[in-house]
N, C-alpha and C. Protein backbone atom coordinates (compact mmCIF):
# COMPACT_ATOMS: atom_id res chain seq x y z
N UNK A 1 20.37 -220.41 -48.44
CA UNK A 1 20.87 -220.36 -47.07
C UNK A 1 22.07 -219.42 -47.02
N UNK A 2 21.98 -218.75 -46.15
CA UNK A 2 23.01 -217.58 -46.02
C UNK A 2 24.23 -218.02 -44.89
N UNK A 3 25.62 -218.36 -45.86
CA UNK A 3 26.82 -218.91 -44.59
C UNK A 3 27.55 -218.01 -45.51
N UNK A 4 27.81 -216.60 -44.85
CA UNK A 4 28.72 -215.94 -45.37
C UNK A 4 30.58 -216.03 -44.71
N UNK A 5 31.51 -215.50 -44.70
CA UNK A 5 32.21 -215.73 -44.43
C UNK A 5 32.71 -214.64 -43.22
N UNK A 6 33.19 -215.11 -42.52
CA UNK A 6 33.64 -214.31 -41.06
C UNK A 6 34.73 -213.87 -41.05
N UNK A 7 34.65 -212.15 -40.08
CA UNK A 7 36.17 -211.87 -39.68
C UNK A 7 35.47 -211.01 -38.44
N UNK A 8 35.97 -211.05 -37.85
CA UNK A 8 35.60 -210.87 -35.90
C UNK A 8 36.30 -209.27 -36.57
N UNK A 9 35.87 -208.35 -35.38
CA UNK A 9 35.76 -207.08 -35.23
C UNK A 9 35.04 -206.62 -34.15
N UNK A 10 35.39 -205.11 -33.70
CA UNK A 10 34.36 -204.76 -32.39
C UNK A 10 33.18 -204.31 -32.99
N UNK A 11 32.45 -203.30 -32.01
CA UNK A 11 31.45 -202.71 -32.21
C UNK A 11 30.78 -201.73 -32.85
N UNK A 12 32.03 -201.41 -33.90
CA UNK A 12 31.50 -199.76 -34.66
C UNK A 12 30.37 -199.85 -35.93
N UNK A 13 29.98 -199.00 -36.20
CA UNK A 13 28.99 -198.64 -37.07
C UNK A 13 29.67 -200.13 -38.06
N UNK A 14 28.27 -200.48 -38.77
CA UNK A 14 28.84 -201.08 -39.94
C UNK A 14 28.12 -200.54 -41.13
N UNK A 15 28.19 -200.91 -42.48
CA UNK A 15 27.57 -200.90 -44.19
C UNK A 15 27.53 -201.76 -44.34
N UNK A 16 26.66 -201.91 -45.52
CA UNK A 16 25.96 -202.71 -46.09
C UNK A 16 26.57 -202.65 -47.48
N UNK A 17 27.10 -203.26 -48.16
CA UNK A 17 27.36 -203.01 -49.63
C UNK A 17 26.64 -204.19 -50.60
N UNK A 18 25.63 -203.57 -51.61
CA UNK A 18 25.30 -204.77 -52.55
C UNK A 18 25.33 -204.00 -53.89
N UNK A 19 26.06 -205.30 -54.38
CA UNK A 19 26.95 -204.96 -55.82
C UNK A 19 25.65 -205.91 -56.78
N UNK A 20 25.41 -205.15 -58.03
CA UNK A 20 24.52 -205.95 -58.50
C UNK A 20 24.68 -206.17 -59.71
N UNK A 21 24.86 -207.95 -60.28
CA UNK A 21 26.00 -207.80 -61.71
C UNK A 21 24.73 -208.83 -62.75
N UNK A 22 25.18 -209.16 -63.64
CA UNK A 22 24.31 -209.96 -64.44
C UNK A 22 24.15 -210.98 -64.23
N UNK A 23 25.69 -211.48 -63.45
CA UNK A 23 25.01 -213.15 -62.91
C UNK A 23 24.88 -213.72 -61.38
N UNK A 24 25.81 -212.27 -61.02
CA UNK A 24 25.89 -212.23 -59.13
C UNK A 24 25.27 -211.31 -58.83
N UNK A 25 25.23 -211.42 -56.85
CA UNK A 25 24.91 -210.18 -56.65
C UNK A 25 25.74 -210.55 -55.28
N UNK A 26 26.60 -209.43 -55.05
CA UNK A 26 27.92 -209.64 -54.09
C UNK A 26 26.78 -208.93 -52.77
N UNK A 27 27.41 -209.17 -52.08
CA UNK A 27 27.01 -208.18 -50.39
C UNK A 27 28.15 -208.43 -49.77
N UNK A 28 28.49 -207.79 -48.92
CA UNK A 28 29.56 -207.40 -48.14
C UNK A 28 28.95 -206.42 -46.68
N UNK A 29 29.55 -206.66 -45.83
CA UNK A 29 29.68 -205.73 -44.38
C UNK A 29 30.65 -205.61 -44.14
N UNK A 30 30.85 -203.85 -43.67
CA UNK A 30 32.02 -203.68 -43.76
C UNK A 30 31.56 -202.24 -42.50
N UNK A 31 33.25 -202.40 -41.83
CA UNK A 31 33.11 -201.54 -40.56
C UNK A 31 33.29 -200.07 -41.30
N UNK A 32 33.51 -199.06 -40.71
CA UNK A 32 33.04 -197.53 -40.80
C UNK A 32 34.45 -197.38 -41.91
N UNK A 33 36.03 -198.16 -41.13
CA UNK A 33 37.03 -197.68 -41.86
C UNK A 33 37.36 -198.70 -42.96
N UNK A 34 36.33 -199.30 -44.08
CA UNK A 34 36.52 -199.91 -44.96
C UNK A 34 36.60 -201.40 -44.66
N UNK A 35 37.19 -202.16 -43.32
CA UNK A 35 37.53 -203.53 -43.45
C UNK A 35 36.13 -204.62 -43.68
N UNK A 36 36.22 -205.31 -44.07
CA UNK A 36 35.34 -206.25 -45.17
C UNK A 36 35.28 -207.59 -43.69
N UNK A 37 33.89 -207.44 -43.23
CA UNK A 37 33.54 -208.58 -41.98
C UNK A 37 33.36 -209.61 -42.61
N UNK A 38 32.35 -209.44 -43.41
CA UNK A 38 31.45 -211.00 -43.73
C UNK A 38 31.31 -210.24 -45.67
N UNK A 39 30.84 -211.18 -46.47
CA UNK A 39 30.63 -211.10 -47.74
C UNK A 39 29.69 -212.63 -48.59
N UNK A 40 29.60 -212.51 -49.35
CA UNK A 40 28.33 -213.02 -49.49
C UNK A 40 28.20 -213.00 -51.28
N UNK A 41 28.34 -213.97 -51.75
CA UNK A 41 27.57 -214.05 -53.28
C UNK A 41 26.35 -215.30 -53.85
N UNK A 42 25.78 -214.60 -54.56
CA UNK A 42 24.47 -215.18 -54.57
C UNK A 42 23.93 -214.96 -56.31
N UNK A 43 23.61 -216.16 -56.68
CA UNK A 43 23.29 -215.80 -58.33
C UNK A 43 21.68 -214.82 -58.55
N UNK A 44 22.15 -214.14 -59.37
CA UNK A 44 20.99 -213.24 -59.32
C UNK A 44 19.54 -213.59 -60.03
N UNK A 45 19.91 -214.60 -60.71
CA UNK A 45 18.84 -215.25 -60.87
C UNK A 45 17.97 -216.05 -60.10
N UNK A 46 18.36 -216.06 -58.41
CA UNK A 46 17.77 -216.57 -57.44
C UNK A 46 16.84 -215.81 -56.94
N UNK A 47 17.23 -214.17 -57.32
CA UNK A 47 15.67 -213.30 -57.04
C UNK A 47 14.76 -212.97 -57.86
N UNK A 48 13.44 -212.56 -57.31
CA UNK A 48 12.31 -212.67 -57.96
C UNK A 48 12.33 -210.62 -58.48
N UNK A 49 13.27 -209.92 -57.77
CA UNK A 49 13.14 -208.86 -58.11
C UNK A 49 14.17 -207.85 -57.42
N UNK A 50 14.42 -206.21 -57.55
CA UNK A 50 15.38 -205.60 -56.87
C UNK A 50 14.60 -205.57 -55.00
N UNK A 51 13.57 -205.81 -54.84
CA UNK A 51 12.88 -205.99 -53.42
C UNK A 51 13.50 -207.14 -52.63
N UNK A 52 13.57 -207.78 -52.91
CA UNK A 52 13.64 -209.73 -52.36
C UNK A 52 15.47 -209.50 -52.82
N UNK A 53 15.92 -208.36 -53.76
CA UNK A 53 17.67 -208.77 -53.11
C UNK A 53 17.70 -207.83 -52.60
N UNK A 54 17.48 -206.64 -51.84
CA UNK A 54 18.02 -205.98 -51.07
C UNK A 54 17.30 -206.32 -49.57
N UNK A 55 15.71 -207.40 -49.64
CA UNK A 55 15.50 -207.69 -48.59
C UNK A 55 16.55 -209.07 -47.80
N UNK A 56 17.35 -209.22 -48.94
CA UNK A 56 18.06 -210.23 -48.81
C UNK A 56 19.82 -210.04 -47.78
N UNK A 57 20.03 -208.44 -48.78
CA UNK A 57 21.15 -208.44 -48.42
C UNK A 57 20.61 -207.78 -46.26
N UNK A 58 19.53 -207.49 -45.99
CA UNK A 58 19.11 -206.86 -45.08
C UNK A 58 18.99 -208.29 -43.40
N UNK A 59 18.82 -209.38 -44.60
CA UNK A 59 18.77 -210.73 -43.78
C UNK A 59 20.34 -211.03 -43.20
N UNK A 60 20.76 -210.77 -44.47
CA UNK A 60 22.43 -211.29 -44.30
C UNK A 60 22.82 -210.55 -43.01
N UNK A 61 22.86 -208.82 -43.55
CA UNK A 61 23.37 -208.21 -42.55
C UNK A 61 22.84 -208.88 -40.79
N UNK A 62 21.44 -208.85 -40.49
CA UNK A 62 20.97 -209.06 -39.47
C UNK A 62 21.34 -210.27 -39.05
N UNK A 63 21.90 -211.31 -39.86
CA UNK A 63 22.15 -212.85 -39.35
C UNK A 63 23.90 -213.13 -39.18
N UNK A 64 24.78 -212.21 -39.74
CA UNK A 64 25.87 -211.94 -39.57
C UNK A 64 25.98 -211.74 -38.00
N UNK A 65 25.44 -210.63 -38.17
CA UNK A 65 26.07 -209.75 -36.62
C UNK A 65 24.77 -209.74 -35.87
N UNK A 66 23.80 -210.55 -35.85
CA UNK A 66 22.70 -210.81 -34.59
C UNK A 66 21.53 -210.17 -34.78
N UNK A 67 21.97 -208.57 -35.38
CA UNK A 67 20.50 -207.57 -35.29
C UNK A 67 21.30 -206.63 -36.72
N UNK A 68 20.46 -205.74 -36.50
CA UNK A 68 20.64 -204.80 -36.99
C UNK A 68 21.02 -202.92 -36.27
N UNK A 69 21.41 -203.31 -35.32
CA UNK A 69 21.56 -202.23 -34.54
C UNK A 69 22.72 -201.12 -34.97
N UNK A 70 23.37 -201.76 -35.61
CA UNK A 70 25.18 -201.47 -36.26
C UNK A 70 24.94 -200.91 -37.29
N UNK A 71 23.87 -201.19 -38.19
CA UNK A 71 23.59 -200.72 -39.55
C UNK A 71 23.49 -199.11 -39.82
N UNK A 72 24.89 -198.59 -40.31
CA UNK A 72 24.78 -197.15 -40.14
C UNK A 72 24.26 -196.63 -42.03
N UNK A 73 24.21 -197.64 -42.80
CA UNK A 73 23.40 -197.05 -43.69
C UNK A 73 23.90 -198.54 -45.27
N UNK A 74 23.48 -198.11 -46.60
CA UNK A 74 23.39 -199.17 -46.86
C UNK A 74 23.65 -198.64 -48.76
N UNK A 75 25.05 -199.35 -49.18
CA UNK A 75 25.49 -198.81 -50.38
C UNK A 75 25.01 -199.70 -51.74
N UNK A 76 24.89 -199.01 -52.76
CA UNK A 76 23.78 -200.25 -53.93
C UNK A 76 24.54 -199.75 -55.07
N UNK A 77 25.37 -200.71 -55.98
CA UNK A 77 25.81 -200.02 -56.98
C UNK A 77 25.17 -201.23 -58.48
N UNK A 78 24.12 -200.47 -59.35
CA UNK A 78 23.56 -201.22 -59.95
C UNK A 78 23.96 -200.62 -61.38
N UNK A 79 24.13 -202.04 -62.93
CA UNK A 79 25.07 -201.59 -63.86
C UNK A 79 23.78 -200.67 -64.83
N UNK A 80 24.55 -199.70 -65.53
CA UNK A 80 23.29 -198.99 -66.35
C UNK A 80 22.49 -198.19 -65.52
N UNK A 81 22.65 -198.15 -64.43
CA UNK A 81 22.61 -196.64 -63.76
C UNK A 81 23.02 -195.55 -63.51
């Protein structure tokens, strides 16, 4: 179940950030000039693959802020890449 944590903001573009570690996998939204809305950790052993967590972090975003209309693009930093 996705209850990430809140910080009110207007309407500008937002990101997507998913950090992907050996035992987490962080997500974060964040407005155009860096500030951090909502964030999100989740053990990575809860996904079945890199599909199902980035369809994941794609849920978050859309259930955060209503839609996805804001989504100006979407950052992935994975280790050993």
């Amino acid at each position: 179940m996705i209850e990430p944590s809140h910080t009110s903001a207007g309407s500008h573009e937002r990101y997507l950030g998913i950090d992907v570690g050996g035992t987490t996998i962080k997500y974060g939204l964040v407005t155009e000039d860096g500030k951090i809305l909502h964030q999100q950790s989740v053990a990575t052993e809860d996904f079945s693959g890199p599909k199902s967590a980035v369809q994941y972090g794609l849920e978050f975003a859309r259930l955060t802020e209503g839609n996805l209309n804001h989504l100006a693009g979407v950052g992935l930093a994975v280790p050993g890449v």
